[in-house]
Protein backbone atom coordinates (compact mmCIF):
# COMPACT_ATOMS: atom_id res chain seq x y z
CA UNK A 1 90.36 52.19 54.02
CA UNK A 2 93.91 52.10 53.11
CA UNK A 3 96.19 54.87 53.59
CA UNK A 4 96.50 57.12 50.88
CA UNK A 5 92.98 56.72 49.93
CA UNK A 6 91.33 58.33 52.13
CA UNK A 7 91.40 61.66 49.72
CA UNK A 8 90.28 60.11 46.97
CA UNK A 9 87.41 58.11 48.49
CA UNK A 10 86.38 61.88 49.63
CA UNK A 11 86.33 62.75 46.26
CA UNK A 12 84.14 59.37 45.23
CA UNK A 13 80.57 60.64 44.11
CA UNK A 14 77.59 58.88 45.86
CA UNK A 15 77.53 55.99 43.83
CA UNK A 16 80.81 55.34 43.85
CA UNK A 17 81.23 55.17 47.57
CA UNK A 18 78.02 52.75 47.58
CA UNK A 19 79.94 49.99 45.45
CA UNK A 20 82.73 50.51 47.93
CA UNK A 21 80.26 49.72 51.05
CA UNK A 22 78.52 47.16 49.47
CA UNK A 23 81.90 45.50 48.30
CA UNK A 24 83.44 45.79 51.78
CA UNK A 25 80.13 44.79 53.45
CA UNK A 26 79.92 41.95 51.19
CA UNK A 27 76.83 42.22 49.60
CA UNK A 28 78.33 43.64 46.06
CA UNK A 29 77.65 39.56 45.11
CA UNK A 30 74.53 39.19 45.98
CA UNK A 31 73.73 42.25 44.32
CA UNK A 32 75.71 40.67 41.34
CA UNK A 33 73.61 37.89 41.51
CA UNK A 34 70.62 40.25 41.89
CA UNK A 35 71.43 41.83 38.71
CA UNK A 36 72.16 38.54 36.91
CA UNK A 37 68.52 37.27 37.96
CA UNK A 38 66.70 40.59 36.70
CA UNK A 39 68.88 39.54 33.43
CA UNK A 40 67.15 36.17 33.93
CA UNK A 41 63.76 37.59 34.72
CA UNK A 42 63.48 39.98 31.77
CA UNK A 43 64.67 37.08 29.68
CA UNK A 44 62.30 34.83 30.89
CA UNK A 45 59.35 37.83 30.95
CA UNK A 46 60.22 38.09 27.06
CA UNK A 47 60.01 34.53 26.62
CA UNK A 48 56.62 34.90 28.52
CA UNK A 49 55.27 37.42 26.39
CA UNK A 50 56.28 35.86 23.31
CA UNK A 51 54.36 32.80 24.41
CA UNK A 52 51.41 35.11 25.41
CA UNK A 53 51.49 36.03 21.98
CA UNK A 54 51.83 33.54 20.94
CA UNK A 55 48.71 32.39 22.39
CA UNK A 56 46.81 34.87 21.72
CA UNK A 57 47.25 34.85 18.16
CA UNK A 58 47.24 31.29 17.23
CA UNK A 59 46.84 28.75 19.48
CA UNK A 60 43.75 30.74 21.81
CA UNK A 61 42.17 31.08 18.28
CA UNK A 62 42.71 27.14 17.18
CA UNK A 63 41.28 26.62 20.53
CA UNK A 64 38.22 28.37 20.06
CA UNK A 65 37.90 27.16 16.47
CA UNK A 66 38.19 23.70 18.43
CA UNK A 67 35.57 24.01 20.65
CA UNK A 68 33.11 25.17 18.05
CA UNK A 69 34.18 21.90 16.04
CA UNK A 70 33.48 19.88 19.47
CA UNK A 71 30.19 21.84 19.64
CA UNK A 72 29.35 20.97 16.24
CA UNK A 73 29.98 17.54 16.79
CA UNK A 74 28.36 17.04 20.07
CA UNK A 75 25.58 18.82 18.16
CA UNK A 76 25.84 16.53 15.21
CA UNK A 77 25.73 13.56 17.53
CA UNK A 78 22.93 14.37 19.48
CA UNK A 79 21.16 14.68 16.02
CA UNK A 80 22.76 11.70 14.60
CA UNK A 81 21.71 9.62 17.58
CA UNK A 82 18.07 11.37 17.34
CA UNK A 83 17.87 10.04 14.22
CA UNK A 84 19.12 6.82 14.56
CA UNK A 85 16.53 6.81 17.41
CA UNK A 86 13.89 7.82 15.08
CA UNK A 87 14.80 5.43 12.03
CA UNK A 88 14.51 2.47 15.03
CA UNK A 89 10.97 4.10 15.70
CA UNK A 90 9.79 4.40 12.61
CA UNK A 91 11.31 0.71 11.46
CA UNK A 92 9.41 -0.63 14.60
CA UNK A 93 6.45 1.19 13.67
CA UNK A 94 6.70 0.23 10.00
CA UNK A 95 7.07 -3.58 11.52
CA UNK A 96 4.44 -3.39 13.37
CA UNK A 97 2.37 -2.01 10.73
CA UNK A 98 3.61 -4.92 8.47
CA UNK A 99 2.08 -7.75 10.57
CA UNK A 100 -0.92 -6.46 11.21
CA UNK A 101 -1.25 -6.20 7.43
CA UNK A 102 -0.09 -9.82 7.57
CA UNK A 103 -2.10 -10.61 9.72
CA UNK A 104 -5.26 -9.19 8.19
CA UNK A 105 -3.82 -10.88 4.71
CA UNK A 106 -4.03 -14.36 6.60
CA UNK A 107 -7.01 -13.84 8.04
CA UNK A 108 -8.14 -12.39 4.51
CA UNK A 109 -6.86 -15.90 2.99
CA UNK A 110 -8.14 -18.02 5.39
CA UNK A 111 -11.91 -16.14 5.05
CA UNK A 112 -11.52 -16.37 1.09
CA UNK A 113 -10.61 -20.81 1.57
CA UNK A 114 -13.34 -20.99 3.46
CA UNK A 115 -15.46 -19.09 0.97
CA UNK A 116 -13.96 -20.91 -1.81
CA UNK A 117 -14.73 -24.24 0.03
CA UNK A 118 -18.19 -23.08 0.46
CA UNK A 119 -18.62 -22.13 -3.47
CA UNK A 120 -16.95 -25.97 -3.77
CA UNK A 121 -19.51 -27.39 -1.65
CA UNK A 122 -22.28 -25.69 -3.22
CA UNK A 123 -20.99 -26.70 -6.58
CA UNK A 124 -20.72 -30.07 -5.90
CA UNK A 125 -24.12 -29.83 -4.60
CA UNK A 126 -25.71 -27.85 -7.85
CA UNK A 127 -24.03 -30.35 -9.96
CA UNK A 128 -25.48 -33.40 -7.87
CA UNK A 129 -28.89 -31.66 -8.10
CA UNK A 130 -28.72 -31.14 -11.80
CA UNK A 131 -27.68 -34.68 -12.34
CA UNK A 132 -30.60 -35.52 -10.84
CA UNK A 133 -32.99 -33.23 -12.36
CA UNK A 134 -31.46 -34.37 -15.37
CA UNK A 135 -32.21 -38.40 -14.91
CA UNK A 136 -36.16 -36.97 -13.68
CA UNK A 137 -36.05 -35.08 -16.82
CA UNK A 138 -34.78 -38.15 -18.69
CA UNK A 139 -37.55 -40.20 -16.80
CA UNK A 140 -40.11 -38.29 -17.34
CA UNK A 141 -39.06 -37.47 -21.21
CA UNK A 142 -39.28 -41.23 -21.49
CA UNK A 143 -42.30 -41.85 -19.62
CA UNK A 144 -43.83 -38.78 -21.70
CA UNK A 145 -42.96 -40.61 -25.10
CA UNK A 146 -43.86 -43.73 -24.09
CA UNK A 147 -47.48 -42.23 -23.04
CA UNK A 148 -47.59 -40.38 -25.75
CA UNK A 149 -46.83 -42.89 -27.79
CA UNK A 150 -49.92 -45.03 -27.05
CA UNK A 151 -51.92 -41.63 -26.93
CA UNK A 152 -50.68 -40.78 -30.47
CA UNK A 153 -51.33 -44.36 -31.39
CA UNK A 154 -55.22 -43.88 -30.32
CA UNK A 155 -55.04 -40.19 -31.61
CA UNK A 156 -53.86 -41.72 -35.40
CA UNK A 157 -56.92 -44.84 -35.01
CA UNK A 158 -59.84 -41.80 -34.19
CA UNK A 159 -58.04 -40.04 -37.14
CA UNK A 160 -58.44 -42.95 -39.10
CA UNK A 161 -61.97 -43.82 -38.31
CA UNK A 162 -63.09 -40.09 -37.90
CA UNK A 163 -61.56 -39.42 -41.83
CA UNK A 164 -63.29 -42.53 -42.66
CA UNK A 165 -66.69 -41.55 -41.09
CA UNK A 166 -66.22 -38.14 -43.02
CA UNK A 167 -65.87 -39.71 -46.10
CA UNK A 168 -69.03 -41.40 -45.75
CA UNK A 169 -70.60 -38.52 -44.33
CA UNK A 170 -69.22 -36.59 -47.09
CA UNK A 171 -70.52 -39.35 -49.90
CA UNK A 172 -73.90 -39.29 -48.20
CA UNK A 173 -73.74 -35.08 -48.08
CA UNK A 174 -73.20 -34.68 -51.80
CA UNK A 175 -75.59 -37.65 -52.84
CA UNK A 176 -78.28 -35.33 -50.73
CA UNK A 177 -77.32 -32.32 -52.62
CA UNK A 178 -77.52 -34.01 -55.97
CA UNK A 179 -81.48 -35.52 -54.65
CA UNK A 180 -82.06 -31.84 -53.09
CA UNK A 181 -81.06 -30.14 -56.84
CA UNK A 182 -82.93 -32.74 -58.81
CA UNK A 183 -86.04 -32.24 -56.21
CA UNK A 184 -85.78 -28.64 -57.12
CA UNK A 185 -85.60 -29.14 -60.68
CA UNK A 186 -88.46 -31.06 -60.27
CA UNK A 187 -90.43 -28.64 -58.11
CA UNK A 188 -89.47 -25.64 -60.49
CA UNK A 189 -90.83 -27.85 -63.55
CA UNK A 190 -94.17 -29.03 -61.54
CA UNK A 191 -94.37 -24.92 -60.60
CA UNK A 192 -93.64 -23.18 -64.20
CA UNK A 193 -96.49 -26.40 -65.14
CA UNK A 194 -99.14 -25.77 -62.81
CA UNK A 195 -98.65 -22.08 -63.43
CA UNK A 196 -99.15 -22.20 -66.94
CA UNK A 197 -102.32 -24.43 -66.76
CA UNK A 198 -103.68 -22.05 -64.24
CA UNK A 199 -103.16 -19.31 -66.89
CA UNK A 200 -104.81 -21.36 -69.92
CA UNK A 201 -107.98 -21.88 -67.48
């Protein structure tokens, strides 16, 4: 301490005889420095709380409203996938289905060819038959004329000669009716005769 100041640093209050220490120690720097970082600090604490705020007020709430988007979409791709699953299911199921019906179709067509060559066959058969029955029928119509023919030939001679015979017959009837009258003329004139002689005796 210089002379001449020894009074007056007597009179220093407490803090004021501190800064004199610390500035003849040397520290009064540091503590400069000290004071220059707390500057710093609550600086940097402000800045800190203003990005706390920050977060807390808009970009903790975008995050959140981000997850539930990414939860939405997970959730909308595990249902989209489930259903593209599905669809594959149900087109394999629907293709499936689909050749057995084509399947049963072919087998369907092939059973209906076969009855259709069947009908064919028996057809063709019913048409050869009734060609034939139809040349027996033409055979026998023929042989049936031609037989009778010569029977209807006979038949028209017996007609003939029968008509002929009953003409006669006939002639030789009414020539005996006209002998049987005259006979009974004769018998009723030889009766009324006798009868009245037999009444005069």
């Amino acid at each position: 301490i210089m002379q001449g100041r020894i009074t007056k640093v007597l009179n220093m209050k407490p803090p004021e005889i501190l800064s004199m220490l610390e500035e003849a120690a040397g520290t009064r720097m540091y503590e400069m420095k000290k004071d220059s970082a707390l500057k710093t600090l609550e600086k940097k604490q402000s800045k800190v709380d203003e990005i706390d705020k920050l977060l807390d007020q808009e970009i903790l709430p975008a995050l959140e409203k981000l997850r539930k988007e990414r939860m939405q979409y997970m959730q909308w791709a595990n249902g989209n996938a489930e259903l593209d699953r599905l669809k594959r299911f149900c087109i394999a199921y629907e293709y499936i289905q689909a050749e057995k019906v084509r399947d049963n179709t072919v087998s369907g067509v092939q059973q209906i060819k076969l009855k259709i060559m069947e009908k064919d066959d028996t057809s063709t058969r019913l048409k050869e038959e009734i060609e034939e029955m139809e040349k027996k029928i033409s055979l026998l119509t023929a042989e049936k004329e031609a037989q009778l023919g010569g029977e209807l030939q006979t038949i028209s001679e017996k007609a003939d000669s029968l008509s002929c015979s009953l003409v006669k017959e006939t002639s030789v009837m009414k020539n005996q009716e006209e002998l049987l009258k005259a006979e009974k003329k004769t018998a009723q004139k030889v009766t009324s005769n006798g009868c009245f002689q037999h009444l005069l005796s």
